[in-house]
PDB file of N, CA and C in Angstrom:
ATOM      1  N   UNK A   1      24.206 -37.310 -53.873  1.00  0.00           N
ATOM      2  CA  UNK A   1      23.362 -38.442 -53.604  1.00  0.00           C
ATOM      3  C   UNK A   1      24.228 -39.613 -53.161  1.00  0.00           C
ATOM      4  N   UNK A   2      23.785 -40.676 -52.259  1.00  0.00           N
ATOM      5  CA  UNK A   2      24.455 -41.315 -51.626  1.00  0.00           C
ATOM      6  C   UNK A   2      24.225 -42.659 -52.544  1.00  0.00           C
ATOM      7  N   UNK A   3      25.539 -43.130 -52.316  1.00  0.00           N
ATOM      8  CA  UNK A   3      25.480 -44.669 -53.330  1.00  0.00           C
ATOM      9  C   UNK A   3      24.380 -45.603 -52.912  1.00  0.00           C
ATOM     10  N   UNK A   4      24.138 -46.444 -54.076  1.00  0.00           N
ATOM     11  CA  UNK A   4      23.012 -47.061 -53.709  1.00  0.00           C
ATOM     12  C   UNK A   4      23.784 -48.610 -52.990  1.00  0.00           C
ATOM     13  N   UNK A   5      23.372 -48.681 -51.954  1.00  0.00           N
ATOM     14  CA  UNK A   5      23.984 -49.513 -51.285  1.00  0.00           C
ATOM     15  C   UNK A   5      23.837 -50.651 -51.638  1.00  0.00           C
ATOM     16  N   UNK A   6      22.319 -51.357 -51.907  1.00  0.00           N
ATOM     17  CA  UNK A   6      22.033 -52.653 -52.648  1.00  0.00           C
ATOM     18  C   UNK A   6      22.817 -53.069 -53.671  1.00  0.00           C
ATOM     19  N   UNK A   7      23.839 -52.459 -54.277  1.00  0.00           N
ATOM     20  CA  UNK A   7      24.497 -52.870 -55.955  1.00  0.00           C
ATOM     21  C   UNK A   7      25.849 -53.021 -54.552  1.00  0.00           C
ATOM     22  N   UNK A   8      26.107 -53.864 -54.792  1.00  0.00           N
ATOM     23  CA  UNK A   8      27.146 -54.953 -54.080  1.00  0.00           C
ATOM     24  C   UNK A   8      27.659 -56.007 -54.837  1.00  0.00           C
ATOM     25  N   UNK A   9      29.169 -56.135 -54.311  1.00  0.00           N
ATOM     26  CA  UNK A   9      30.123 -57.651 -55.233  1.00  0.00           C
ATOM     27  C   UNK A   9      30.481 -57.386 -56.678  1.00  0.00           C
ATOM     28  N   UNK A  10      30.371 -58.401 -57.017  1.00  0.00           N
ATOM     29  CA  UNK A  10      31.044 -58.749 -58.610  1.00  0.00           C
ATOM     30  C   UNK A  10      31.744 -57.903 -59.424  1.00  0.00           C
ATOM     31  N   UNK A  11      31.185 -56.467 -59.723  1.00  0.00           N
ATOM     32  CA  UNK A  11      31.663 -55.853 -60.827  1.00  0.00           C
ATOM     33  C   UNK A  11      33.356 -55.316 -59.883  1.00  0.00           C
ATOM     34  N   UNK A  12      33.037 -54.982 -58.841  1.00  0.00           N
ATOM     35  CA  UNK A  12      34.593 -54.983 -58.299  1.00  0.00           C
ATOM     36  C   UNK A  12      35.898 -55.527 -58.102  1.00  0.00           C
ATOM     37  N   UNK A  13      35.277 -57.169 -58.126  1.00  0.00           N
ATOM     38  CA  UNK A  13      36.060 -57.950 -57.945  1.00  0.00           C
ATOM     39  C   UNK A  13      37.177 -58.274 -59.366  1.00  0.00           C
ATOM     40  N   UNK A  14      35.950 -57.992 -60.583  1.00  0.00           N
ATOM     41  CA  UNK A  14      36.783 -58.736 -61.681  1.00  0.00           C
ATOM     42  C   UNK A  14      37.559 -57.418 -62.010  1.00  0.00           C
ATOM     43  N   UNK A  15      37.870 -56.254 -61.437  1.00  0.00           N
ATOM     44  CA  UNK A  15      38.743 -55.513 -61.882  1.00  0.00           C
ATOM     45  C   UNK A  15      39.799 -55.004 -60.310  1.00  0.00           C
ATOM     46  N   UNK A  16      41.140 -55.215 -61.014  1.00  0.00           N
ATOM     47  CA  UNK A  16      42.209 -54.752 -60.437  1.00  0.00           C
ATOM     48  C   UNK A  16      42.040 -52.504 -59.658  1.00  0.00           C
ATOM     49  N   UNK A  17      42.013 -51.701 -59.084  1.00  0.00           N
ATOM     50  CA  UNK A  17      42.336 -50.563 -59.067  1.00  0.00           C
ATOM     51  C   UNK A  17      43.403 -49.803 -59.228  1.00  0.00           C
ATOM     52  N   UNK A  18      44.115 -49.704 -60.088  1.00  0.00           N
ATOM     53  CA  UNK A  18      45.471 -49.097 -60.177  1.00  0.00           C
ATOM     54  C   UNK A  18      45.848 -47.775 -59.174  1.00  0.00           C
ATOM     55  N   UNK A  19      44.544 -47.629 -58.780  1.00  0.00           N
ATOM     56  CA  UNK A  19      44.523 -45.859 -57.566  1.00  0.00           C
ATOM     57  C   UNK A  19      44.583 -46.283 -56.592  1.00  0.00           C
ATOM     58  N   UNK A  20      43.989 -47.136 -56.262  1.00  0.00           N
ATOM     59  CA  UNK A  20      44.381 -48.224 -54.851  1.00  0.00           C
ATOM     60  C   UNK A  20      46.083 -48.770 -54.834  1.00  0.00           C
ATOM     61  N   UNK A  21      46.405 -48.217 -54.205  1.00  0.00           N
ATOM     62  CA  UNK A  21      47.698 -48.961 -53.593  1.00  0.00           C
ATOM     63  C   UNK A  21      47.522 -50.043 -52.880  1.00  0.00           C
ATOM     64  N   UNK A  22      46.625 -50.624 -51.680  1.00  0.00           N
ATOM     65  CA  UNK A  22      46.490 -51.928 -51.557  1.00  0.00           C
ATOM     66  C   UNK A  22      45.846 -52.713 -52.629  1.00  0.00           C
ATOM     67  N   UNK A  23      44.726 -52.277 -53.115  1.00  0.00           N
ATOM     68  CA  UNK A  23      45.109 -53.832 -54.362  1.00  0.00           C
ATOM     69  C   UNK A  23      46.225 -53.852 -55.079  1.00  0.00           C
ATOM     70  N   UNK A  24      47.454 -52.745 -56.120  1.00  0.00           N
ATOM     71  CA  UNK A  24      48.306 -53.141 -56.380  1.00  0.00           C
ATOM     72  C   UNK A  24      49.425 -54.146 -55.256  1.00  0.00           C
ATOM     73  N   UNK A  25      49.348 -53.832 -54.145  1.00  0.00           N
ATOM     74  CA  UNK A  25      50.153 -54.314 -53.405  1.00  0.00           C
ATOM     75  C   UNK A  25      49.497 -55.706 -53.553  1.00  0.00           C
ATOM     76  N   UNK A  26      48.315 -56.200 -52.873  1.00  0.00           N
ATOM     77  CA  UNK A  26      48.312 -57.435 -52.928  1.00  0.00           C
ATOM     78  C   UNK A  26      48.308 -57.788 -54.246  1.00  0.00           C
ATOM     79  N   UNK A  27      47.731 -57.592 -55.235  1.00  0.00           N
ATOM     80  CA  UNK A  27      48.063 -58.162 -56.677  1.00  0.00           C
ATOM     81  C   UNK A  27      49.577 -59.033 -57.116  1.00  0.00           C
ATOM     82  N   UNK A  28      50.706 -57.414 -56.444  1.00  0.00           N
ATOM     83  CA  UNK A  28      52.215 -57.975 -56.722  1.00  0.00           C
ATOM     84  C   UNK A  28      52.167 -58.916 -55.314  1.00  0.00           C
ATOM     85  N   UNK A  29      51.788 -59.228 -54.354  1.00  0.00           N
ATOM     86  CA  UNK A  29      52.173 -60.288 -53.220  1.00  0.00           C
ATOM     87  C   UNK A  29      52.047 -61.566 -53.483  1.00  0.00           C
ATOM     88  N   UNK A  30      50.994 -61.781 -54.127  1.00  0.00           N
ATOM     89  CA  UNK A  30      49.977 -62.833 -54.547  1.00  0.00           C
ATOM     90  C   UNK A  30      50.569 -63.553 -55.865  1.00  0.00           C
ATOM     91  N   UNK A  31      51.285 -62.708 -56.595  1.00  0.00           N
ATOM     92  CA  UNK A  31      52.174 -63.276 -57.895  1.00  0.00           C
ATOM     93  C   UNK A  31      53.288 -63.382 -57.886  1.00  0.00           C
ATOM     94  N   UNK A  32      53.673 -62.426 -56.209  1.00  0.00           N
ATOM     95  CA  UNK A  32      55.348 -62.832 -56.380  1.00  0.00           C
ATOM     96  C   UNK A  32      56.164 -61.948 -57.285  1.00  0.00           C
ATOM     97  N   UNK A  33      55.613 -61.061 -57.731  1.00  0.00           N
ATOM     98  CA  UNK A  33      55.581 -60.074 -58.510  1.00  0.00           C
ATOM     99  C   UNK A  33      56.445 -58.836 -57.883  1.00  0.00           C
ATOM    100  N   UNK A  34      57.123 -57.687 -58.334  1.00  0.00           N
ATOM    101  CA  UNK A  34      57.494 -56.405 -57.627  1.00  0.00           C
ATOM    102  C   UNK A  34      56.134 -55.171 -57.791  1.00  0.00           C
ATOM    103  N   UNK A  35      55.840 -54.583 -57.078  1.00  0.00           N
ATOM    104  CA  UNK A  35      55.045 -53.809 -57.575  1.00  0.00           C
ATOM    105  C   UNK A  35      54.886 -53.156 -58.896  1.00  0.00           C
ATOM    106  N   UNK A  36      56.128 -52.479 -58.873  1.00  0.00           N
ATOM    107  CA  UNK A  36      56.394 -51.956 -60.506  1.00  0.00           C
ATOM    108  C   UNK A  36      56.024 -53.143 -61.233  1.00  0.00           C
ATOM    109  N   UNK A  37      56.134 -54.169 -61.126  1.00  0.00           N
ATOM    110  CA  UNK A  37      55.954 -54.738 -62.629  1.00  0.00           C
ATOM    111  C   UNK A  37      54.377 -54.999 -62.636  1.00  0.00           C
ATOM    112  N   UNK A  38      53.581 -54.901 -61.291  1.00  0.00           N
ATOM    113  CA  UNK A  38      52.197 -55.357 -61.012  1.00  0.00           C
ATOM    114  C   UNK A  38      51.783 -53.786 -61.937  1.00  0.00           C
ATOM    115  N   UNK A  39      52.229 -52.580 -61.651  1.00  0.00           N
ATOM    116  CA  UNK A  39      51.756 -51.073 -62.216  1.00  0.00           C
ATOM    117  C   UNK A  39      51.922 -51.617 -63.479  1.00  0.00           C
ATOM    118  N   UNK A  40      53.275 -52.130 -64.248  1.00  0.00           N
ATOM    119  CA  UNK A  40      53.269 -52.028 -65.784  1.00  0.00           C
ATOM    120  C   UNK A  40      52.614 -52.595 -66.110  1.00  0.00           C
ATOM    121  N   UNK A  41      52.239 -53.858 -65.798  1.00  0.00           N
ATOM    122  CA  UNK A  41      50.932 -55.067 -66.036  1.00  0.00           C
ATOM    123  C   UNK A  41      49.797 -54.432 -66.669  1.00  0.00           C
ATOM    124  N   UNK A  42      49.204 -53.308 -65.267  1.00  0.00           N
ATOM    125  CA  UNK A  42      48.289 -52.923 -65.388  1.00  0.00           C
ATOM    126  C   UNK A  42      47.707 -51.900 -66.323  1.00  0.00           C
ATOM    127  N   UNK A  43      49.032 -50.974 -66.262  1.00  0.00           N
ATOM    128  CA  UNK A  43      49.045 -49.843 -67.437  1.00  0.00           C
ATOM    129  C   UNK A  43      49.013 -50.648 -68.629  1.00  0.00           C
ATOM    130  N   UNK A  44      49.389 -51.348 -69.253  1.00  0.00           N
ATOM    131  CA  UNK A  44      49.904 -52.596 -70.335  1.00  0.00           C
ATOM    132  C   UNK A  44      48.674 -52.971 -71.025  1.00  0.00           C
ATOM    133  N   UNK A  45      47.847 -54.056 -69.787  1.00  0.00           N
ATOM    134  CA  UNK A  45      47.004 -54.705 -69.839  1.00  0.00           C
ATOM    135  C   UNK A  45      45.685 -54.461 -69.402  1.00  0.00           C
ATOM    136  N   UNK A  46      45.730 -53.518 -68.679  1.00  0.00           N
ATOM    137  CA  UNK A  46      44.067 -52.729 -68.363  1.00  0.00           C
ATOM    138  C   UNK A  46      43.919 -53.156 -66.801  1.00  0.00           C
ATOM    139  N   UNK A  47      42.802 -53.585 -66.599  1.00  0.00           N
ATOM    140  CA  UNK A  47      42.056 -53.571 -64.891  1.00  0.00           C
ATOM    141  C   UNK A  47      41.773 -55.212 -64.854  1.00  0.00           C
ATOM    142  N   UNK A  48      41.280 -56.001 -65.755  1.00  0.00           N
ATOM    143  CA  UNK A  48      40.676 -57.250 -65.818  1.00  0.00           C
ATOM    144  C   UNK A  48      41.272 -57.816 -65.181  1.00  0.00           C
ATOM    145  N   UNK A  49      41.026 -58.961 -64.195  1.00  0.00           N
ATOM    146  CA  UNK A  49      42.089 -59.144 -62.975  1.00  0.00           C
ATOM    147  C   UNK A  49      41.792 -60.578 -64.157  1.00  0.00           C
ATOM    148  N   UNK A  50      41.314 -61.416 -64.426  1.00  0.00           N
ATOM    149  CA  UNK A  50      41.114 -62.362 -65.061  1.00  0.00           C
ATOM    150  C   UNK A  50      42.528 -62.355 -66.267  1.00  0.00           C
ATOM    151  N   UNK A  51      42.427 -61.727 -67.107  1.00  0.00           N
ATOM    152  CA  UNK A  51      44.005 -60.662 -67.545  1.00  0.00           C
ATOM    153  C   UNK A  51      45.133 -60.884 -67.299  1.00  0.00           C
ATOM    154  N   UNK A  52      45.145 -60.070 -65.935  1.00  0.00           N
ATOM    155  CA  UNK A  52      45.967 -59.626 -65.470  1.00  0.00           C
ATOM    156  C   UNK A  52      46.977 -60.705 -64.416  1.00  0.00           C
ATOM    157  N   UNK A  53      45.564 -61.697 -64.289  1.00  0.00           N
ATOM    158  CA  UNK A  53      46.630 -62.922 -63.609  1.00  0.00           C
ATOM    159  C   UNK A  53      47.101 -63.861 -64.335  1.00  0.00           C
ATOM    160  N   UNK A  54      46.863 -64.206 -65.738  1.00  0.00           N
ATOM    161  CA  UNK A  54      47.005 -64.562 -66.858  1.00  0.00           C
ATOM    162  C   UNK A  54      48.772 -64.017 -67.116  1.00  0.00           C
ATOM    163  N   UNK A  55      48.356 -62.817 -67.041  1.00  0.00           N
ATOM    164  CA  UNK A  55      50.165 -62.140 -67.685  1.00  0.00           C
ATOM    165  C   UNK A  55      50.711 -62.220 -66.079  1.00  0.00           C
ATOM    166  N   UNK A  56      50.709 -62.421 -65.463  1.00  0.00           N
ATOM    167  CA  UNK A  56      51.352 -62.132 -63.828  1.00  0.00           C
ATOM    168  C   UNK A  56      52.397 -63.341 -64.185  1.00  0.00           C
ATOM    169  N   UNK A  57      51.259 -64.731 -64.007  1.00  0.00           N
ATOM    170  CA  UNK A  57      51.561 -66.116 -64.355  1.00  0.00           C
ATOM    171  C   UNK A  57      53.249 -66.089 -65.446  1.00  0.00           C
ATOM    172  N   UNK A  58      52.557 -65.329 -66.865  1.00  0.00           N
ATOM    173  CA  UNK A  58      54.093 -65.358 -67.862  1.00  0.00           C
ATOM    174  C   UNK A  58      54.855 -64.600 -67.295  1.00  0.00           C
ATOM    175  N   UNK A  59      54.584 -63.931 -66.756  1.00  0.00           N
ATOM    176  CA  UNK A  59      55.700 -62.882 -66.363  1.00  0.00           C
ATOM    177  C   UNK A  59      56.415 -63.636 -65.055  1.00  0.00           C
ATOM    178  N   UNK A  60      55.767 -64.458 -64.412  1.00  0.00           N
ATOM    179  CA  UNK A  60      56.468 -64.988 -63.533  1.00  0.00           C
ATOM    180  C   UNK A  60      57.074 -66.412 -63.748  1.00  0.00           C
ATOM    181  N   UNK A  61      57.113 -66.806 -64.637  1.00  0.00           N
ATOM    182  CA  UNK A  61      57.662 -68.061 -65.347  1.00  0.00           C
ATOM    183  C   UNK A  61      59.225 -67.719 -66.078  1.00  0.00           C
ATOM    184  N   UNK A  62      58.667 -66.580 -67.181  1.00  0.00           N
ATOM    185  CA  UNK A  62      59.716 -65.951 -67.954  1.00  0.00           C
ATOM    186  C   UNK A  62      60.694 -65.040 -67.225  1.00  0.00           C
ATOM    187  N   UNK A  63      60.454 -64.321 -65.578  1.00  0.00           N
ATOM    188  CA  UNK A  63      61.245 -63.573 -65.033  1.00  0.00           C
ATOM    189  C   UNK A  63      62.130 -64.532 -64.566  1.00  0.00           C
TER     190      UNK A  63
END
């Protein structure tokens, strides 16, 4: 059965894809980040991009 096309936005946005290689990529671009440390983030800290830019932020202060 084919996705229901009307369910659009939001629930995608507030989560990161760790299977996606372009969102990890932009995730680590966007923080200045190396990829690897955008993967450990994620493994770490889950999908919540809300989260995840939260720890990007310490991690990029403290690196």
């Amino acid at each position: 059965m084919a996705d229901n096309k009307s369910k659009r936005g939001g629930a995608d946005r507030r989560q990161v894809s760790s299977s996606e290689g372009y969102e990890v990529n932009y995730f680590a671009r966007k923080h200045e980040i190396s990829r690897a440390d955008a993967e450990g983030l994620i493994k770490r800290i889950g999908n919540d991009r809300a989260r995840l830019n939260e720890a990007a932020e310490k991690l990029k202060k403290n690196g």
